[in-house]
PDB file of N, CA and C in Angstrom:
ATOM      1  N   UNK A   1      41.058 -10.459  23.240  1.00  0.00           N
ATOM      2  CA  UNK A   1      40.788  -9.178  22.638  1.00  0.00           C
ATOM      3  C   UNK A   1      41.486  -8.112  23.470  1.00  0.00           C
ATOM      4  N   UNK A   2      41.972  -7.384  22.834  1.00  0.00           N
ATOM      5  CA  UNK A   2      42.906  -6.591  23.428  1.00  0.00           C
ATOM      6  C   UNK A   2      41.980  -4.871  23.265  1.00  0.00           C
ATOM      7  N   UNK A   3      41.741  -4.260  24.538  1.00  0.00           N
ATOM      8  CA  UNK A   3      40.675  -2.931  23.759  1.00  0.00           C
ATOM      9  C   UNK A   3      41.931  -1.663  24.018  1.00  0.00           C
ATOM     10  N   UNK A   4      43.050  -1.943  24.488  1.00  0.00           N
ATOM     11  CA  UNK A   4      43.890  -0.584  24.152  1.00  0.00           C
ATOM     12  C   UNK A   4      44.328  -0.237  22.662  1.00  0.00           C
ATOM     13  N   UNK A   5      43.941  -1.049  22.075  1.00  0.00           N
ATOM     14  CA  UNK A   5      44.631  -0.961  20.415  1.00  0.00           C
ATOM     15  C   UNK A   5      42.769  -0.255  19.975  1.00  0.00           C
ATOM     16  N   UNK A   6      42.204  -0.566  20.685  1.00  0.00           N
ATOM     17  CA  UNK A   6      40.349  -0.360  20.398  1.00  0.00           C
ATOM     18  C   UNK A   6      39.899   1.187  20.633  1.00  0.00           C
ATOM     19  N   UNK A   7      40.373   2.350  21.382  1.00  0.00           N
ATOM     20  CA  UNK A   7      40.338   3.101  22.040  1.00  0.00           C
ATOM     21  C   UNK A   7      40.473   4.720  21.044  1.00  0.00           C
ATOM     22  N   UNK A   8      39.061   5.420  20.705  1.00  0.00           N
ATOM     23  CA  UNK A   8      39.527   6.406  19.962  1.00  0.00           C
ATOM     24  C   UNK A   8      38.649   7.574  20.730  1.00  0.00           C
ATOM     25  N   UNK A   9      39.090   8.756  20.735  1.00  0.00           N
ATOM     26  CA  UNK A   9      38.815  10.004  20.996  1.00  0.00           C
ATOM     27  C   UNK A   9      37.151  10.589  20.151  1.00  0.00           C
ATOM     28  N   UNK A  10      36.031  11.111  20.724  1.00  0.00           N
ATOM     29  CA  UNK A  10      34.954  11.166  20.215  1.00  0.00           C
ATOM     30  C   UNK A  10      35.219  12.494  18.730  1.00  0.00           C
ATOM     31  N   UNK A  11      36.150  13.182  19.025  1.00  0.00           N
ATOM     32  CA  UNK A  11      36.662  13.741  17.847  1.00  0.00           C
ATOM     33  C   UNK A  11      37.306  12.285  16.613  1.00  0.00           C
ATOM     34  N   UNK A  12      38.109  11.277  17.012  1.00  0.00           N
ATOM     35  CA  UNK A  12      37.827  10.505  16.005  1.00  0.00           C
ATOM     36  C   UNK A  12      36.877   9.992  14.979  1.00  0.00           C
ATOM     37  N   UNK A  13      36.006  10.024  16.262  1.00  0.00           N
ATOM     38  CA  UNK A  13      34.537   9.169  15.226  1.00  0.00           C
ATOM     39  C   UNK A  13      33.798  10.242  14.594  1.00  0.00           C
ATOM     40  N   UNK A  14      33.842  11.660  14.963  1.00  0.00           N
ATOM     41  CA  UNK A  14      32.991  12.351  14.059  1.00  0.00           C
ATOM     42  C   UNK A  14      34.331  12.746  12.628  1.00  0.00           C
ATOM     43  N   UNK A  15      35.024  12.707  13.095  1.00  0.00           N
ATOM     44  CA  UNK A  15      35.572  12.862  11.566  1.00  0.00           C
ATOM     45  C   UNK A  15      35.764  11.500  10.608  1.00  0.00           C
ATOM     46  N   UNK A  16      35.795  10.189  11.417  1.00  0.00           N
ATOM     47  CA  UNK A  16      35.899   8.940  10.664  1.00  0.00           C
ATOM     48  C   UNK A  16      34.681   8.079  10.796  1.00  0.00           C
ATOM     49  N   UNK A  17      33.427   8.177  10.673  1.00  0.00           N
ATOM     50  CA  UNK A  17      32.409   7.649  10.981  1.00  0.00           C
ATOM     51  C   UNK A  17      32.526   6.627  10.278  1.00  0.00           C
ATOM     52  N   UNK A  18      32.368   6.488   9.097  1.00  0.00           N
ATOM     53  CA  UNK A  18      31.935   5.852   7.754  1.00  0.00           C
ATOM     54  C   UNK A  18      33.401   4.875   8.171  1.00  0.00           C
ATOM     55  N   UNK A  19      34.710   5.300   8.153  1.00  0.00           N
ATOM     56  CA  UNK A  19      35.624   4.500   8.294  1.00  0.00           C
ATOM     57  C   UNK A  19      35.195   3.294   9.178  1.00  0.00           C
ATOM     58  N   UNK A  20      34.958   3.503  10.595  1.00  0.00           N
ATOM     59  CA  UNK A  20      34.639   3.295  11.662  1.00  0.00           C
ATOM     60  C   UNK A  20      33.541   2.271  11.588  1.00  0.00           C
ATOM     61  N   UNK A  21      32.497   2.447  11.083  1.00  0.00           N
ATOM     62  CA  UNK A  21      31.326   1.719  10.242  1.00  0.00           C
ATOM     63  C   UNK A  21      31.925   0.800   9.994  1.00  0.00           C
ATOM     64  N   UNK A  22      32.630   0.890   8.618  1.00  0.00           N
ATOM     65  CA  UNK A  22      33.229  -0.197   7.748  1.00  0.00           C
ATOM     66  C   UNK A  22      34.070  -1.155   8.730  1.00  0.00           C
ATOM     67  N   UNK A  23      34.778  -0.505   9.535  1.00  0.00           N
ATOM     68  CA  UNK A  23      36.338  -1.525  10.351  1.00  0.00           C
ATOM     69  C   UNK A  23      35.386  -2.548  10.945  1.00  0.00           C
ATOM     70  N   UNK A  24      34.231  -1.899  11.698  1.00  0.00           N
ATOM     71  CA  UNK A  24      34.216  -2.365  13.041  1.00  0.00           C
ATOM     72  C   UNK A  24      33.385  -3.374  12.495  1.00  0.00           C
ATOM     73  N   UNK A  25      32.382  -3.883  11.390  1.00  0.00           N
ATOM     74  CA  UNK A  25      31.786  -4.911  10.718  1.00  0.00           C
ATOM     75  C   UNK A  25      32.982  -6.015  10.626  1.00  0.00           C
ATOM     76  N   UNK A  26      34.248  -5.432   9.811  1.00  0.00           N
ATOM     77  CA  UNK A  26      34.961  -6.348   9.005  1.00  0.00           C
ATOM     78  C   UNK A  26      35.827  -7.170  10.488  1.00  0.00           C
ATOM     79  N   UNK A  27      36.195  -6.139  11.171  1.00  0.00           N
ATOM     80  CA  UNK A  27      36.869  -6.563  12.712  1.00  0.00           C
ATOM     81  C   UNK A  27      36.115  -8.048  13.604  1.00  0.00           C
ATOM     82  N   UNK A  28      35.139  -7.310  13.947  1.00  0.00           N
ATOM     83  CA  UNK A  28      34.258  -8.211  14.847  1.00  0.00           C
ATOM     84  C   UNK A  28      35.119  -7.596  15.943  1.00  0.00           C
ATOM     85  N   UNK A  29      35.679  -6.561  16.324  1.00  0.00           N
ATOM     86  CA  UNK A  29      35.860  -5.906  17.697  1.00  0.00           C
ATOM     87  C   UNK A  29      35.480  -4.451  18.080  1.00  0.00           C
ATOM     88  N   UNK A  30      34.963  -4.484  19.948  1.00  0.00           N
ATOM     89  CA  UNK A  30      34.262  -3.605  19.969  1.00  0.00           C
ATOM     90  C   UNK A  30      35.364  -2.367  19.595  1.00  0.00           C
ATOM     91  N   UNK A  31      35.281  -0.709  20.131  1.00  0.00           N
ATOM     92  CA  UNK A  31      35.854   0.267  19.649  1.00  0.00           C
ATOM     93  C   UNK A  31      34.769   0.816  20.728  1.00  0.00           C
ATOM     94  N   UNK A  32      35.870   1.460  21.985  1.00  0.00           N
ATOM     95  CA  UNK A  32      35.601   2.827  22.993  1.00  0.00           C
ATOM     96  C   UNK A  32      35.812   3.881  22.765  1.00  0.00           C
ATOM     97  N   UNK A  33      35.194   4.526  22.723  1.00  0.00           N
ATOM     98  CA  UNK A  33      34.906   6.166  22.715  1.00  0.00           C
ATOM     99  C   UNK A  33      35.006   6.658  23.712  1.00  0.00           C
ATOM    100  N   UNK A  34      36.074   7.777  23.736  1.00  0.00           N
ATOM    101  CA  UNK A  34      36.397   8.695  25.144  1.00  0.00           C
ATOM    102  C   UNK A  34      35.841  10.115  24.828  1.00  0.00           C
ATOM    103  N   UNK A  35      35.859  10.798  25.952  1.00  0.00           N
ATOM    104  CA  UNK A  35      35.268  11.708  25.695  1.00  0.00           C
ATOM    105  C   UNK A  35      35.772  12.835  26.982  1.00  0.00           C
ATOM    106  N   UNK A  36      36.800  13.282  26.938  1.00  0.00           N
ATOM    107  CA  UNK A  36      37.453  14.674  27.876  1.00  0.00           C
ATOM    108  C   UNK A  36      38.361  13.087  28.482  1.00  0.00           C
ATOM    109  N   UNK A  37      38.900  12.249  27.905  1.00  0.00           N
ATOM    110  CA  UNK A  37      39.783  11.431  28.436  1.00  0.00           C
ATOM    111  C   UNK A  37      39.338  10.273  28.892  1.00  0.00           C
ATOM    112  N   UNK A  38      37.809  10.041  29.258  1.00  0.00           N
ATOM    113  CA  UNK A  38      37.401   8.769  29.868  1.00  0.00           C
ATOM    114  C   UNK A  38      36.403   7.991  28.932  1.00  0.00           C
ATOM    115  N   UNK A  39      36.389   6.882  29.152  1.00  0.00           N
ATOM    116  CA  UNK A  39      35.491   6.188  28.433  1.00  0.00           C
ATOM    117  C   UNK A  39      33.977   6.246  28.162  1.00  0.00           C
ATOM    118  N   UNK A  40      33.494   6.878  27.481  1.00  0.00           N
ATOM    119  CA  UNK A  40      31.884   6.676  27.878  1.00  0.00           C
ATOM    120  C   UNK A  40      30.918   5.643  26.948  1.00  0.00           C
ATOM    121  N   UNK A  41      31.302   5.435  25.563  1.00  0.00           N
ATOM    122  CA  UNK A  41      30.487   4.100  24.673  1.00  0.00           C
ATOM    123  C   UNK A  41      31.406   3.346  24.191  1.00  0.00           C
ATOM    124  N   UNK A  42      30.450   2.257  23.810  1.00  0.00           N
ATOM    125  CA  UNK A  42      30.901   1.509  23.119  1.00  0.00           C
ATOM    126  C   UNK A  42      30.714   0.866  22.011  1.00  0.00           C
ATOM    127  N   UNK A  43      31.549   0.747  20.856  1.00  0.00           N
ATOM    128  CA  UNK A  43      30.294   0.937  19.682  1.00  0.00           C
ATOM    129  C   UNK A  43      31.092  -0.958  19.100  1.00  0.00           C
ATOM    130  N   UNK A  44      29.735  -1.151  18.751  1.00  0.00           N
ATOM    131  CA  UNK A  44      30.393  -2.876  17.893  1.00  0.00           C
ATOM    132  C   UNK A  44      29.766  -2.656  16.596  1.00  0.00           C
ATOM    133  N   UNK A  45      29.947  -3.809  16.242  1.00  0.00           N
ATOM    134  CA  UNK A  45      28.650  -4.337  14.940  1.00  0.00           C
ATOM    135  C   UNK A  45      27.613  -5.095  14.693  1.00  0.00           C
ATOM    136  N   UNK A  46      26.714  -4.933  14.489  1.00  0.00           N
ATOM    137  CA  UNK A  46      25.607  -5.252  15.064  1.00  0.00           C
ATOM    138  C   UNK A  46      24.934  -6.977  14.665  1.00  0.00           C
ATOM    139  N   UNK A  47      26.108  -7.761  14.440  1.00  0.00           N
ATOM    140  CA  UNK A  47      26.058  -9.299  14.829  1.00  0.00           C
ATOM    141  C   UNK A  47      26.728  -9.840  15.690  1.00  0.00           C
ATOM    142  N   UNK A  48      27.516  -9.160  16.340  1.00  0.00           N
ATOM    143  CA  UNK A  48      28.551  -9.669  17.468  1.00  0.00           C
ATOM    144  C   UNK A  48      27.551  -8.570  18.822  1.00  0.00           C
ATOM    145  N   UNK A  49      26.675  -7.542  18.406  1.00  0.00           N
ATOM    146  CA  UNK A  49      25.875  -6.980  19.265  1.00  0.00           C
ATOM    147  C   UNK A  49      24.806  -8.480  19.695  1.00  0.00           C
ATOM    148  N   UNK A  50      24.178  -8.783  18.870  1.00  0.00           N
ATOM    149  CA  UNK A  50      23.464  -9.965  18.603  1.00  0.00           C
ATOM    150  C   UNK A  50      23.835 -11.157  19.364  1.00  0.00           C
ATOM    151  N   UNK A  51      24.862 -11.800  18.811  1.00  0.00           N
ATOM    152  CA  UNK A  51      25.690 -12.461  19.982  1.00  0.00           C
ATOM    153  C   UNK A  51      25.460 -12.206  21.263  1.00  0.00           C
ATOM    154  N   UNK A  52      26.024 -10.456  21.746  1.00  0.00           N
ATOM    155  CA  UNK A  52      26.275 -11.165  23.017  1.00  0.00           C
ATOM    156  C   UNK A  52      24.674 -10.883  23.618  1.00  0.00           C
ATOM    157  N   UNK A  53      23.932 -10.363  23.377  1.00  0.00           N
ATOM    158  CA  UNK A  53      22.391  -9.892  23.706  1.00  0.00           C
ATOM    159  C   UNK A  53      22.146 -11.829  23.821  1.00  0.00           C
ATOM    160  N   UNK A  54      22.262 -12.579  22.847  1.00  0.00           N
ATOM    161  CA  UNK A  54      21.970 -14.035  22.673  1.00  0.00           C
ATOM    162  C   UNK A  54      22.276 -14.625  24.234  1.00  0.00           C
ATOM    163  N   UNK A  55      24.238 -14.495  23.979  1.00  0.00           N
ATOM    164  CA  UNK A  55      24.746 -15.037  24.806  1.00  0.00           C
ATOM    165  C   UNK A  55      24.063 -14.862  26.967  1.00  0.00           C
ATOM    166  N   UNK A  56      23.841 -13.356  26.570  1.00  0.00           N
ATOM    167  CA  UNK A  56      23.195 -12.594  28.474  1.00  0.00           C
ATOM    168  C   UNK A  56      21.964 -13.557  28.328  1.00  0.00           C
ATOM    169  N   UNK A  57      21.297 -13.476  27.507  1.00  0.00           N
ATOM    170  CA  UNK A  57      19.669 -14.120  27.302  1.00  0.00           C
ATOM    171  C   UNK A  57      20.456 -15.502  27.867  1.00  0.00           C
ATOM    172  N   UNK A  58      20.922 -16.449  27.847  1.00  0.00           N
ATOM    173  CA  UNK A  58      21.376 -17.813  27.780  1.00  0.00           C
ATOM    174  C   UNK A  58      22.196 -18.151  29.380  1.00  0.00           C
ATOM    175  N   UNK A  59      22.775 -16.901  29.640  1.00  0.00           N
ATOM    176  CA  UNK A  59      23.278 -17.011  30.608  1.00  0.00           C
ATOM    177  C   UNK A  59      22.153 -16.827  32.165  1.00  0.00           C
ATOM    178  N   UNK A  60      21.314 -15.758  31.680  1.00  0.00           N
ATOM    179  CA  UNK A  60      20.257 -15.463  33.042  1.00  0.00           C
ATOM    180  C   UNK A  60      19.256 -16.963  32.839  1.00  0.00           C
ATOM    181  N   UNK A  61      19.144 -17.302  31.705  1.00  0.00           N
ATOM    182  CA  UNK A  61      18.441 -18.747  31.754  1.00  0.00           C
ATOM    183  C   UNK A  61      19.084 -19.722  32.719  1.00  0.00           C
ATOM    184  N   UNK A  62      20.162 -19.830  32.306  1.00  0.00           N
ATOM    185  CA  UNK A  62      20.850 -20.557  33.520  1.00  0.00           C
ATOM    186  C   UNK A  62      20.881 -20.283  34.975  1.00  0.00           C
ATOM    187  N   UNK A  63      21.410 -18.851  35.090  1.00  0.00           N
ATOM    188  CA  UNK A  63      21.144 -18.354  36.227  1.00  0.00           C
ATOM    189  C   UNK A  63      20.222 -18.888  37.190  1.00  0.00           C
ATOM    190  N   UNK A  64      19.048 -18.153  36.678  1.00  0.00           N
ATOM    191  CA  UNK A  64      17.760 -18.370  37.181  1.00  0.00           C
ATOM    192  C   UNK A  64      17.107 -20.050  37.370  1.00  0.00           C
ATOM    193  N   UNK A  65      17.788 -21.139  36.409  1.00  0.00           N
ATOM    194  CA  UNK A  65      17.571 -22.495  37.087  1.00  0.00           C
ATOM    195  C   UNK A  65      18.784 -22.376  37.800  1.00  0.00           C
ATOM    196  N   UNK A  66      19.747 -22.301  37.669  1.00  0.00           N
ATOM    197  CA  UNK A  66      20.562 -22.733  39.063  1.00  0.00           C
ATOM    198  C   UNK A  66      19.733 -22.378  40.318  1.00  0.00           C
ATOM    199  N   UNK A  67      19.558 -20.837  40.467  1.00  0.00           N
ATOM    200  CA  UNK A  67      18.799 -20.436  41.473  1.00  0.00           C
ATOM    201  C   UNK A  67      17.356 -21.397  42.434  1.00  0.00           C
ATOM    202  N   UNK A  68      16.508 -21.953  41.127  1.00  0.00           N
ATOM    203  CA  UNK A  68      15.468 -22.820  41.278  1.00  0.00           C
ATOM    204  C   UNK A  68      15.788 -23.863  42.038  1.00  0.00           C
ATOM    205  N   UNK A  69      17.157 -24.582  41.692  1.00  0.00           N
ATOM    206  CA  UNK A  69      17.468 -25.780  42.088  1.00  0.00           C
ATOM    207  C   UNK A  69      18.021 -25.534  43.039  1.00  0.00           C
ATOM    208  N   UNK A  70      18.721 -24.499  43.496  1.00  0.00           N
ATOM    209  CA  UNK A  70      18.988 -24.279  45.045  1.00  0.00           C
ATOM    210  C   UNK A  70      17.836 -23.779  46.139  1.00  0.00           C
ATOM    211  N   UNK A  71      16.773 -23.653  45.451  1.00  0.00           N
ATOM    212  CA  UNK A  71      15.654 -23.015  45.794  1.00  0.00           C
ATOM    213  C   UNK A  71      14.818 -24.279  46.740  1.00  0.00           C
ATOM    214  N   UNK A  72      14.609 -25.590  45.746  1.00  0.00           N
ATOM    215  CA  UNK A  72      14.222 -26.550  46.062  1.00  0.00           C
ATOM    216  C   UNK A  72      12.635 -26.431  44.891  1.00  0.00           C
ATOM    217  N   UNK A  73      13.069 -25.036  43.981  1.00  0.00           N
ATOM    218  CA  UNK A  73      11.835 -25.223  43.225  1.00  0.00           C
ATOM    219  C   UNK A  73      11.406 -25.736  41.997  1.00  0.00           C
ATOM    220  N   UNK A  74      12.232 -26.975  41.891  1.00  0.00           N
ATOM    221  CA  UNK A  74      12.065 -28.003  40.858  1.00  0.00           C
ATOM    222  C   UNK A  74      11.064 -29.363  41.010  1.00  0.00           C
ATOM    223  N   UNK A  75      10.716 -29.718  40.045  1.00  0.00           N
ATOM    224  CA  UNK A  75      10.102 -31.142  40.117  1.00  0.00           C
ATOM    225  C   UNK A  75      10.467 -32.252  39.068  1.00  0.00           C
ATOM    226  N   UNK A  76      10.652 -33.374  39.170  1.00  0.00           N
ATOM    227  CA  UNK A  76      11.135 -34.302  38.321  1.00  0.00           C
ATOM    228  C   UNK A  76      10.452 -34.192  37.126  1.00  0.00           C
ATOM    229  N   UNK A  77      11.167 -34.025  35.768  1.00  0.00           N
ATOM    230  CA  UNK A  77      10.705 -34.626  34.851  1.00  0.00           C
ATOM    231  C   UNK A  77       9.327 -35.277  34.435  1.00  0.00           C
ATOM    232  N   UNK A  78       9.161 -36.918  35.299  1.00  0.00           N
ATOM    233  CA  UNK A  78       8.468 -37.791  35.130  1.00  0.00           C
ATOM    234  C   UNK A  78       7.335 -37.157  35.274  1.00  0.00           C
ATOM    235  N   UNK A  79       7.353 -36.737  36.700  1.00  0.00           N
ATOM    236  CA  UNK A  79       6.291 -35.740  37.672  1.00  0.00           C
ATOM    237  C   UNK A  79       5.132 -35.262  36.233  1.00  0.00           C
ATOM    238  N   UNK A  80       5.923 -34.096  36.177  1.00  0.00           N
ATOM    239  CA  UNK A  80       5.349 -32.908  35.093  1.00  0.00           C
ATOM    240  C   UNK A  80       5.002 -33.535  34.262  1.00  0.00           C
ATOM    241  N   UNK A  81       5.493 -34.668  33.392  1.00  0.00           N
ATOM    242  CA  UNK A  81       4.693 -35.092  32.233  1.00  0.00           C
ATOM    243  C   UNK A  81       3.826 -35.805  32.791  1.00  0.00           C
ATOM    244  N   UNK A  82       3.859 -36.598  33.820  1.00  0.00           N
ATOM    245  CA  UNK A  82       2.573 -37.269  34.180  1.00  0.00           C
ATOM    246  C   UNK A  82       1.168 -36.505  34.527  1.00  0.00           C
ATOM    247  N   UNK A  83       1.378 -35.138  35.394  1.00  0.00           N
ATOM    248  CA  UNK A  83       0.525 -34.232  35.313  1.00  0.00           C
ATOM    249  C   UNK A  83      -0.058 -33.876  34.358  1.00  0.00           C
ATOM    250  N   UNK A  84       0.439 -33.484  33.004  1.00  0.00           N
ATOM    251  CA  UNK A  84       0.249 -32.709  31.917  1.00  0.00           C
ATOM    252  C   UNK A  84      -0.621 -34.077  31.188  1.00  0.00           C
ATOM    253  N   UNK A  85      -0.334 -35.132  31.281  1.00  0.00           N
ATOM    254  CA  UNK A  85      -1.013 -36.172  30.604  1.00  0.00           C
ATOM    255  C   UNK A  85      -2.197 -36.302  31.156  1.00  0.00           C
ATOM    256  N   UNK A  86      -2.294 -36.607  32.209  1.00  0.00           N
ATOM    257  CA  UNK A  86      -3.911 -36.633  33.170  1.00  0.00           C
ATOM    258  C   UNK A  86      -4.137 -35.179  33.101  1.00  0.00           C
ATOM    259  N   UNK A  87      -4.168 -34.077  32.474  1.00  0.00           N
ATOM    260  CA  UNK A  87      -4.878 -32.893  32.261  1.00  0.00           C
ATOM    261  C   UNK A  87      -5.310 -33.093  31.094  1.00  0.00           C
ATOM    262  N   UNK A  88      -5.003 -33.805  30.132  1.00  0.00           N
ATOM    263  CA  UNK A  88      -4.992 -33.807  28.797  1.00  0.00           C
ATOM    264  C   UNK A  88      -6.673 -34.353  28.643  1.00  0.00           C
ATOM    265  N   UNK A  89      -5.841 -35.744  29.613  1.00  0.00           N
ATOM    266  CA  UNK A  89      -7.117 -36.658  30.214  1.00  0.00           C
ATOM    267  C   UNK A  89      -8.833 -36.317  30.343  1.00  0.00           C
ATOM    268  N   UNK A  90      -8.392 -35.480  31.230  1.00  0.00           N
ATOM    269  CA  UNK A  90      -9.431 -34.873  32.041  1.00  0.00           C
ATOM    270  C   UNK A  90     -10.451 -33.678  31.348  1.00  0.00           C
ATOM    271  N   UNK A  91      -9.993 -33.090  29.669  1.00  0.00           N
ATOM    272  CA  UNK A  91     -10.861 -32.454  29.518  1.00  0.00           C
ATOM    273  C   UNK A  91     -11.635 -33.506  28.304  1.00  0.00           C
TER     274      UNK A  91
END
């Protein structure tokens, strides 16, 4: 994805909103908004928003077990279901 071809002036979007709307659905790419020359938003469409909200969710999942397992704060498999079975047990 290339975002210099992506890149419009905040005077763009108030005069092409509706345009802008329409592209950025049919595109599936984001579109930066500058504002006195620098970047300040970023606008997508709101299933590729979805995506990547999915994708961060999926990634800190991982994260956070990698972390565990360097942690030493895992337990086998077997372990846990055997626990969970003798609780089952027990009431």
């Amino acid at each position: 994805m290339k975002l210099s071809s992506q890149i419009k002036p905040i005077s763009y979007l108030k005069a092409h909103a509706a345009d802008i709307v329409r592209n950025l659905s049919a595109q599936g790419e984001p579109l930066v908004i500058t504002q006195n020359g620098e970047a300040k938003v970023v606008m997508q469409d709101i299933e590729s928003y979805e995506q990547t909200q999915e994708t961060l969710a999926l990634l800190k999942m991982l994260a956070l077990g990698m972390r565990q397992i360097e942690e030493d704060k895992v337990q086998p498999a077997e372990d846990v279901i055997l626990r969970l079975r003798n609780r089952g047990k027990q009431r």
